[in-house]
C-alpha atoms as a PDB file:
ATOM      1  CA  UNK A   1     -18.531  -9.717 -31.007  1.00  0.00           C
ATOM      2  CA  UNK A   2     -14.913  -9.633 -30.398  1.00  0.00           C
ATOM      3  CA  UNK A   3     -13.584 -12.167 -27.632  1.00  0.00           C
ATOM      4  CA  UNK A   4     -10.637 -10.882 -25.828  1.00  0.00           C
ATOM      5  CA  UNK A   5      -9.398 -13.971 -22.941  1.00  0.00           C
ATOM      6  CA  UNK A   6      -9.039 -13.009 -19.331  1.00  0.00           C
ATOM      7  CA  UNK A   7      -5.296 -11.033 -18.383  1.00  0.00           C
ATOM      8  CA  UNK A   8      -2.874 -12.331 -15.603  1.00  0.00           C
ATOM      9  CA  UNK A   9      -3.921  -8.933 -13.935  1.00  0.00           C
ATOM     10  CA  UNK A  10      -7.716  -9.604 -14.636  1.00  0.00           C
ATOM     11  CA  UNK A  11      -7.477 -13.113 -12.920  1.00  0.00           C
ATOM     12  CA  UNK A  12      -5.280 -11.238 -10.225  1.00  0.00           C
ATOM     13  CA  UNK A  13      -8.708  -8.668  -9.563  1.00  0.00           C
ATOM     14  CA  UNK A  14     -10.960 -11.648 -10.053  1.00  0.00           C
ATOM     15  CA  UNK A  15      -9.026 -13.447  -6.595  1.00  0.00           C
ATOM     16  CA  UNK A  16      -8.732 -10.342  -4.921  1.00  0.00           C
ATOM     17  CA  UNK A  17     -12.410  -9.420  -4.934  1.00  0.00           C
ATOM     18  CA  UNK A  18     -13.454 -12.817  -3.729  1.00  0.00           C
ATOM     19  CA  UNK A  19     -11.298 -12.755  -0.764  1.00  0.00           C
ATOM     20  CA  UNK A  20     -13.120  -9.495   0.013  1.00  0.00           C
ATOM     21  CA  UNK A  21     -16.799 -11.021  -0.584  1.00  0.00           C
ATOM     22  CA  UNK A  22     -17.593  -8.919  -4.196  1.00  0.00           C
ATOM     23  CA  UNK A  23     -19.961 -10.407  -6.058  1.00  0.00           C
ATOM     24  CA  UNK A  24     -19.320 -11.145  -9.031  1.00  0.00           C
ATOM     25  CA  UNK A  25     -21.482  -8.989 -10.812  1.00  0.00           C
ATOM     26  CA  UNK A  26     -18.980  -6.202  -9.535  1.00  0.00           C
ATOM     27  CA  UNK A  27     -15.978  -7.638 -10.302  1.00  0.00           C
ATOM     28  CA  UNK A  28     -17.370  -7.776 -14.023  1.00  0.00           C
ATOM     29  CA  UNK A  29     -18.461  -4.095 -13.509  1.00  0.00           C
ATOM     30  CA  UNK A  30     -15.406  -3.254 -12.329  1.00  0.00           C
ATOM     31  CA  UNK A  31     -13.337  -5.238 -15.160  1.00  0.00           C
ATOM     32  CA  UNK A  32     -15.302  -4.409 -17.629  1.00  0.00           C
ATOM     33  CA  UNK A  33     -16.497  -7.857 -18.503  1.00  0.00           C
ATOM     34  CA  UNK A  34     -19.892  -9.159 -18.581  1.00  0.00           C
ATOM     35  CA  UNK A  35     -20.995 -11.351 -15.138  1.00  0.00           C
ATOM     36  CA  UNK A  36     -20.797 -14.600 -17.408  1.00  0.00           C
ATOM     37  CA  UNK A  37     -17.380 -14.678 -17.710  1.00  0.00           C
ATOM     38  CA  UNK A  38     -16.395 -13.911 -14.285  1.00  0.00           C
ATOM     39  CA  UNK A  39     -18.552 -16.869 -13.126  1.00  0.00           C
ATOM     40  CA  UNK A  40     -17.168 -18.989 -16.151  1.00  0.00           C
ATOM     41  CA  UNK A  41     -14.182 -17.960 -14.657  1.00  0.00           C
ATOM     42  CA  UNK A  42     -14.378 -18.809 -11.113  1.00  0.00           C
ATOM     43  CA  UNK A  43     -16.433 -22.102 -11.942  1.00  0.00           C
ATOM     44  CA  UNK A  44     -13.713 -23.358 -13.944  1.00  0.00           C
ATOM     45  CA  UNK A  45     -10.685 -22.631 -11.753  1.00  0.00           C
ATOM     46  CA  UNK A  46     -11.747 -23.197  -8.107  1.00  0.00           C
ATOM     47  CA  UNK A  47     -10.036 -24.771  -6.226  1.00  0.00           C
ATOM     48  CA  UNK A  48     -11.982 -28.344  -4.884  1.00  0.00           C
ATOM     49  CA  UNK A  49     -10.860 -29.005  -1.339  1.00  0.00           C
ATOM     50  CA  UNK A  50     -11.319 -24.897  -0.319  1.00  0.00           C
ATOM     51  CA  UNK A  51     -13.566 -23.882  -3.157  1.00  0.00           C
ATOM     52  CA  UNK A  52     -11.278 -20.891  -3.359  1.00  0.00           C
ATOM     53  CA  UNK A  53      -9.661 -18.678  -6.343  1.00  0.00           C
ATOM     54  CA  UNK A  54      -5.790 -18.371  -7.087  1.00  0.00           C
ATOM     55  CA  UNK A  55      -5.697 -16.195 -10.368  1.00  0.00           C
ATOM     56  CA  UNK A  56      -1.850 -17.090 -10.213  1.00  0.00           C
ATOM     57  CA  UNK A  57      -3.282 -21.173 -11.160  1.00  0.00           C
ATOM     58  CA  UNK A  58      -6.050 -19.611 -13.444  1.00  0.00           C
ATOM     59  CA  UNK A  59      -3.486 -18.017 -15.664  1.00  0.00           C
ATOM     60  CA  UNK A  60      -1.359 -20.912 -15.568  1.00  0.00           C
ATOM     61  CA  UNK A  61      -3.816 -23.453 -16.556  1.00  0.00           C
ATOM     62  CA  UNK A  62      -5.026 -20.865 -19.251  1.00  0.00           C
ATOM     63  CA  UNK A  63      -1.598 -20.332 -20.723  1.00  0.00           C
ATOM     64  CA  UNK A  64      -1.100 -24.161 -20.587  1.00  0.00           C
ATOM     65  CA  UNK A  65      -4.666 -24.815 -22.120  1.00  0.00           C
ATOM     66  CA  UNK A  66      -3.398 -22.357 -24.992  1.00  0.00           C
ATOM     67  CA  UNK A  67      -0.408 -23.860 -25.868  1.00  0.00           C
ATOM     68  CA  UNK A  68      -1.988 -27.416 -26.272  1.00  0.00           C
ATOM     69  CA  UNK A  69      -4.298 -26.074 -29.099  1.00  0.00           C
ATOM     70  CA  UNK A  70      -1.230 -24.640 -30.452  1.00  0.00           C
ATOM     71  CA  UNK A  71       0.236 -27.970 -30.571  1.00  0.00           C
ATOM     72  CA  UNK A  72      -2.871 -29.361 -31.811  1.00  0.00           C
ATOM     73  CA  UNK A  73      -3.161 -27.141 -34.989  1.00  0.00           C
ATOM     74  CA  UNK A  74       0.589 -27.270 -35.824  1.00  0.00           C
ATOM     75  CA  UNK A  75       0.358 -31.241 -35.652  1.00  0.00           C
ATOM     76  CA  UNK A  76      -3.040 -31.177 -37.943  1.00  0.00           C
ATOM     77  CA  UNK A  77      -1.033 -29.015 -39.795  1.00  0.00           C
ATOM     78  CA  UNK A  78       1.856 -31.128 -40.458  1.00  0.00           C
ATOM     79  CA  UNK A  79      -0.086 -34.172 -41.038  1.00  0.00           C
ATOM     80  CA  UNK A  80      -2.081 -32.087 -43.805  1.00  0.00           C
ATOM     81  CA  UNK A  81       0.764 -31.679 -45.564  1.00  0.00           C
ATOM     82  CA  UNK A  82       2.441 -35.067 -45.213  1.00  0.00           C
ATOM     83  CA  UNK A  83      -0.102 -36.094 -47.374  1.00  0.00           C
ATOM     84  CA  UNK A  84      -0.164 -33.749 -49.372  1.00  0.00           C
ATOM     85  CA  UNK A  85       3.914 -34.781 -50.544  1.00  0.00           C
ATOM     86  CA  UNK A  86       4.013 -36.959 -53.744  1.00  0.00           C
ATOM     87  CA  UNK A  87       5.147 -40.593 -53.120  1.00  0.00           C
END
């Protein structure tokens, strides 16, 4: 099965529909998505002093997350081939 992440616009829906009480079984309807990963979703990103949604953050901290496994690979990538290099 092909995993596609979340869109800006997705996360955007996701907030939306909680600030007018969907469940999230019809959000995932609605997206498209299965109800596991808008409940993934919302259980990673909430917000802990209001418990609320801001798809605006979500993205953010998804972007961000991206980008540091980015790093991660290009540095285990580098080190690979530093020793790889004759002495």
């Amino acid at each position: 099965m092909l995993y596609h992440q979340l869109t800006q616009e997705e996360r955007y829906l996701i907030a939306g529909g909680r600030r007018l009480l969907r469940s999230q079984r019809e959000l995932a309807e609605e997206l498209g998505r299965a109800p596991s990963t808008i409940s993934r979703e919302v259980r990673r990103n909430v917000t802990p002093h209001d418990g609320g949604y801001r798809g605006e953050k979500a993205h953010g901290y998804a972007v961000a997350s991206g980008l540091a496994q980015v790093r991660k690979l290009e540095a285990g990538t580098m080190a690979e081939q530093r020793m790889k290099l004759p002495s």
